[in-house]
N, C-alpha and C. Protein backbone atom coordinates (compact mmCIF):
# COMPACT_ATOMS: atom_id res chain seq x y z
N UNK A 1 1.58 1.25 -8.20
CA UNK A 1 2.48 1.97 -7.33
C UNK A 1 3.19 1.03 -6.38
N UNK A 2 2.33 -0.13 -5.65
CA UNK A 2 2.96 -0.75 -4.50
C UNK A 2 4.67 -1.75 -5.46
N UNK A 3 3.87 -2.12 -6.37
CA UNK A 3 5.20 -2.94 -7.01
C UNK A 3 6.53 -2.20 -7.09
N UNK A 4 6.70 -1.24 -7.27
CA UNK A 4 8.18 -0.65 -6.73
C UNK A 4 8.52 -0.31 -5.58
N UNK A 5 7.92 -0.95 -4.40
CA UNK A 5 8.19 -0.89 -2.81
C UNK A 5 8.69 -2.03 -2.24
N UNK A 6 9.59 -1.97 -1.51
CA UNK A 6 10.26 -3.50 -1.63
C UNK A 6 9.66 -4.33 0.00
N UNK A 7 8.80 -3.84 1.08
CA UNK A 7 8.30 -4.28 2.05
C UNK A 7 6.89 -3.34 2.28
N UNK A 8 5.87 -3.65 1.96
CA UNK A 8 4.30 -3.51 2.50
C UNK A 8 3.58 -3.89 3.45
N UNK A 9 2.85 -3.41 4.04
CA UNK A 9 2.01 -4.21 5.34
C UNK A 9 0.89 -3.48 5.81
N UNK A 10 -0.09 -4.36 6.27
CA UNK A 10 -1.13 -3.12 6.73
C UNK A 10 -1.96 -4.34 8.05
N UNK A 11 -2.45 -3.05 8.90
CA UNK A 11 -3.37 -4.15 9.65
C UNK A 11 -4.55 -3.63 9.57
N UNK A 12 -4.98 -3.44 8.36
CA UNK A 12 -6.73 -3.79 8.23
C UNK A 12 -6.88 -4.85 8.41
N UNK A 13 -7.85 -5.47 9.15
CA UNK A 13 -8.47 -6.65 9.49
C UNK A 13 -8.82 -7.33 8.19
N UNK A 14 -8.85 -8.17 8.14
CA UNK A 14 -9.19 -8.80 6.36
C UNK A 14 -8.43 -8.58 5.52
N UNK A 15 -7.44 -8.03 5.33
CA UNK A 15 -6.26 -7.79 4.59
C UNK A 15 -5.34 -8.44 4.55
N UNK A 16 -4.84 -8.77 3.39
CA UNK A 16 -3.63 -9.51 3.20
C UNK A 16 -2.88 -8.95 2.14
N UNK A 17 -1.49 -8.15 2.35
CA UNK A 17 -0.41 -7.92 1.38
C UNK A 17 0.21 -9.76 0.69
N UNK A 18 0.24 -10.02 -0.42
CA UNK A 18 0.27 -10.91 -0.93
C UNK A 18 2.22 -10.51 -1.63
N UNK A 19 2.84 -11.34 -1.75
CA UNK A 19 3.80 -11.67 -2.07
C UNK A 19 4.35 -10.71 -3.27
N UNK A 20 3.50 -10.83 -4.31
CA UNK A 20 3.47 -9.98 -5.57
C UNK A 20 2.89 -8.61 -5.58
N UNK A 21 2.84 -8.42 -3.51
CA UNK A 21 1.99 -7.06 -3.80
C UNK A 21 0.80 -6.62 -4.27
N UNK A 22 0.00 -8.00 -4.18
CA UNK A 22 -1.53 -7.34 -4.32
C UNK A 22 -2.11 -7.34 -2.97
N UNK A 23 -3.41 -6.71 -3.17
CA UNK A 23 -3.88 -6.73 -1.74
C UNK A 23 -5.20 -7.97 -1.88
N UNK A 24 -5.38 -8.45 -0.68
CA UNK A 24 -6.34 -9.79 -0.92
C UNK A 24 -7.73 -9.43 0.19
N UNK A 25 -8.80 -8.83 -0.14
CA UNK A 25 -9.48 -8.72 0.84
C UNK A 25 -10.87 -9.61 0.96
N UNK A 26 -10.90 -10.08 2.23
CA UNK A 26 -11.54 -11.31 2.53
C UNK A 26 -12.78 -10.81 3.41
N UNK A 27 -12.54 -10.03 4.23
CA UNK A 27 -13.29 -9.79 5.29
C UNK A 27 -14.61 -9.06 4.90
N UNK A 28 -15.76 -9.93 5.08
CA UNK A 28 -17.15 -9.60 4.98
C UNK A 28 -17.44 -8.29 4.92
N UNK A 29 -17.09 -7.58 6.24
CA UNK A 29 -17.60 -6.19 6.03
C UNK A 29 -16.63 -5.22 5.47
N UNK A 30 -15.35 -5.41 5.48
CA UNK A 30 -14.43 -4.77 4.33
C UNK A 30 -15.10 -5.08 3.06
N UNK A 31 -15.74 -6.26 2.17
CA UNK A 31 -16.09 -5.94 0.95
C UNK A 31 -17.55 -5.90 0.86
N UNK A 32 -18.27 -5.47 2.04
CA UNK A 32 -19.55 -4.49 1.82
C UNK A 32 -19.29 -3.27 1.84
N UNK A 33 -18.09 -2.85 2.59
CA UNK A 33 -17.91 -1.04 2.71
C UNK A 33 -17.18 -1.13 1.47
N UNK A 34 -16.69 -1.76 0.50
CA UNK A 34 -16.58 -1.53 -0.99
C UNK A 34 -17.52 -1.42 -1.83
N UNK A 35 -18.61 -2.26 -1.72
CA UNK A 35 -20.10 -2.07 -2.32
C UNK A 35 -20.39 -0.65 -2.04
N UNK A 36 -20.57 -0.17 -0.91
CA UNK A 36 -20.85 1.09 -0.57
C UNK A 36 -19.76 2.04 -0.68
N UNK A 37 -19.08 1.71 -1.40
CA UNK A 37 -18.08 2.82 -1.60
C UNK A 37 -17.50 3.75 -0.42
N UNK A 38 -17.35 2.86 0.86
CA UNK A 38 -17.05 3.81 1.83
C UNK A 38 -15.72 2.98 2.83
N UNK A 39 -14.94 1.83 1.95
CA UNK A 39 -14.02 1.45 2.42
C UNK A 39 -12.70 1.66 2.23
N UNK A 40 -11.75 2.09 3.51
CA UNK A 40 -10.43 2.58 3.43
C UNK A 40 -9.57 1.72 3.95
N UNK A 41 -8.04 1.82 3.35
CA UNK A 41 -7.26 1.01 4.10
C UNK A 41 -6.15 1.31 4.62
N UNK A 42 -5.45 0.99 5.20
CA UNK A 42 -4.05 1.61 5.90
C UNK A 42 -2.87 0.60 5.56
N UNK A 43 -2.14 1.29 4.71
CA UNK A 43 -1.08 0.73 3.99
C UNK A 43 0.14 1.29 4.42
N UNK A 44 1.33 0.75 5.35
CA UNK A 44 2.49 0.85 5.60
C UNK A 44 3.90 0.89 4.93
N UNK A 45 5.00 1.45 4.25
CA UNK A 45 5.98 1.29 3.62
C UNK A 45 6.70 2.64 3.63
N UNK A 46 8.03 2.07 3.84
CA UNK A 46 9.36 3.08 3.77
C UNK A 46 9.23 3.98 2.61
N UNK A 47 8.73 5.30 2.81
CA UNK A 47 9.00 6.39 1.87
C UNK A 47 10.31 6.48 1.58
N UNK A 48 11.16 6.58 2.53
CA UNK A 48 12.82 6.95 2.28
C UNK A 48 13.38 5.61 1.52
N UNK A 49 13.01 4.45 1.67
CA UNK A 49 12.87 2.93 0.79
C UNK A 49 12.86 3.41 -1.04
N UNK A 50 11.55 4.03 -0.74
CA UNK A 50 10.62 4.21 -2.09
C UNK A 50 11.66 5.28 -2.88
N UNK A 51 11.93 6.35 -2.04
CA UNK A 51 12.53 7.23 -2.74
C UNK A 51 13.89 7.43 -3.18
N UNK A 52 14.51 6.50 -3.10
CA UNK A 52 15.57 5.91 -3.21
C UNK A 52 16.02 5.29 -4.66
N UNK A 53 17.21 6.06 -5.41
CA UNK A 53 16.87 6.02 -6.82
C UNK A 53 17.86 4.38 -6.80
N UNK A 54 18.24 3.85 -7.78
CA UNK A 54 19.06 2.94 -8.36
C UNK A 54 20.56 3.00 -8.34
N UNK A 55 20.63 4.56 -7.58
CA UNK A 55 22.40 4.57 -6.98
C UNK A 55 22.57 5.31 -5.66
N UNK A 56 21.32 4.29 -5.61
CA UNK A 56 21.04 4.94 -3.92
C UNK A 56 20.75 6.55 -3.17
N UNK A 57 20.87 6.99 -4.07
CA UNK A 57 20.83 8.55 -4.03
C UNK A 57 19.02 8.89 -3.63
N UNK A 58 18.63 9.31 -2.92
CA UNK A 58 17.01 9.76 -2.13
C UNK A 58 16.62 10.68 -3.25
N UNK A 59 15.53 11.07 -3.41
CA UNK A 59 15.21 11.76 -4.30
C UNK A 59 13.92 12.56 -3.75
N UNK A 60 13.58 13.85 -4.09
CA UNK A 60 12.71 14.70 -3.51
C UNK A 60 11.06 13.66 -3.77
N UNK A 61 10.34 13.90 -2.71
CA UNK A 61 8.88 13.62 -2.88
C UNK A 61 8.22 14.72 -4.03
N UNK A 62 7.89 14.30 -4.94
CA UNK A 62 6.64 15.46 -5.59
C UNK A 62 6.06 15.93 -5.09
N UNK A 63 5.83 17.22 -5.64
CA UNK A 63 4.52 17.97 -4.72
C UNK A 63 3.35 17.21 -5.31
N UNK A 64 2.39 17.06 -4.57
CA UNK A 64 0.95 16.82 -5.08
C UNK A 64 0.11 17.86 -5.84
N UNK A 65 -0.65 17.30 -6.82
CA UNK A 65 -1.27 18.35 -7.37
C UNK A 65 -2.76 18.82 -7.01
């Protein structure tokens, strides 16, 4: 999903948005609350960016299912 967003960012501590859009996580207790399956992150980017077709035209958000 992030690769068709053209600016990402987050300030989880230990986090790093990487160039190509991966996420790089370093921080000790960020990848124990992954062991435990109880780690979240907060990821920043222009919806109106995102939704934005190839002739510039915005395009409705999907409903979720």
């Amino acid at each position: 999903m992030l690769e068709s967003i053209q600016t990402v960012s987050t300030n989880t501590p230990g986090v790093i948005v990487n160039a190509d859009k991966t996420l790089e996580i370093s921080d000790e207790d960020s990848l124990m609350m992954i062991d435990e399956g109880a780690f979240t992150i907060e990821v920043s980017f222009d919806i109106g960016e995102y939704m934005t077709d190839s002739n510039g035209q915005k395009q409705e958000i999907p409903k979720s299912r």
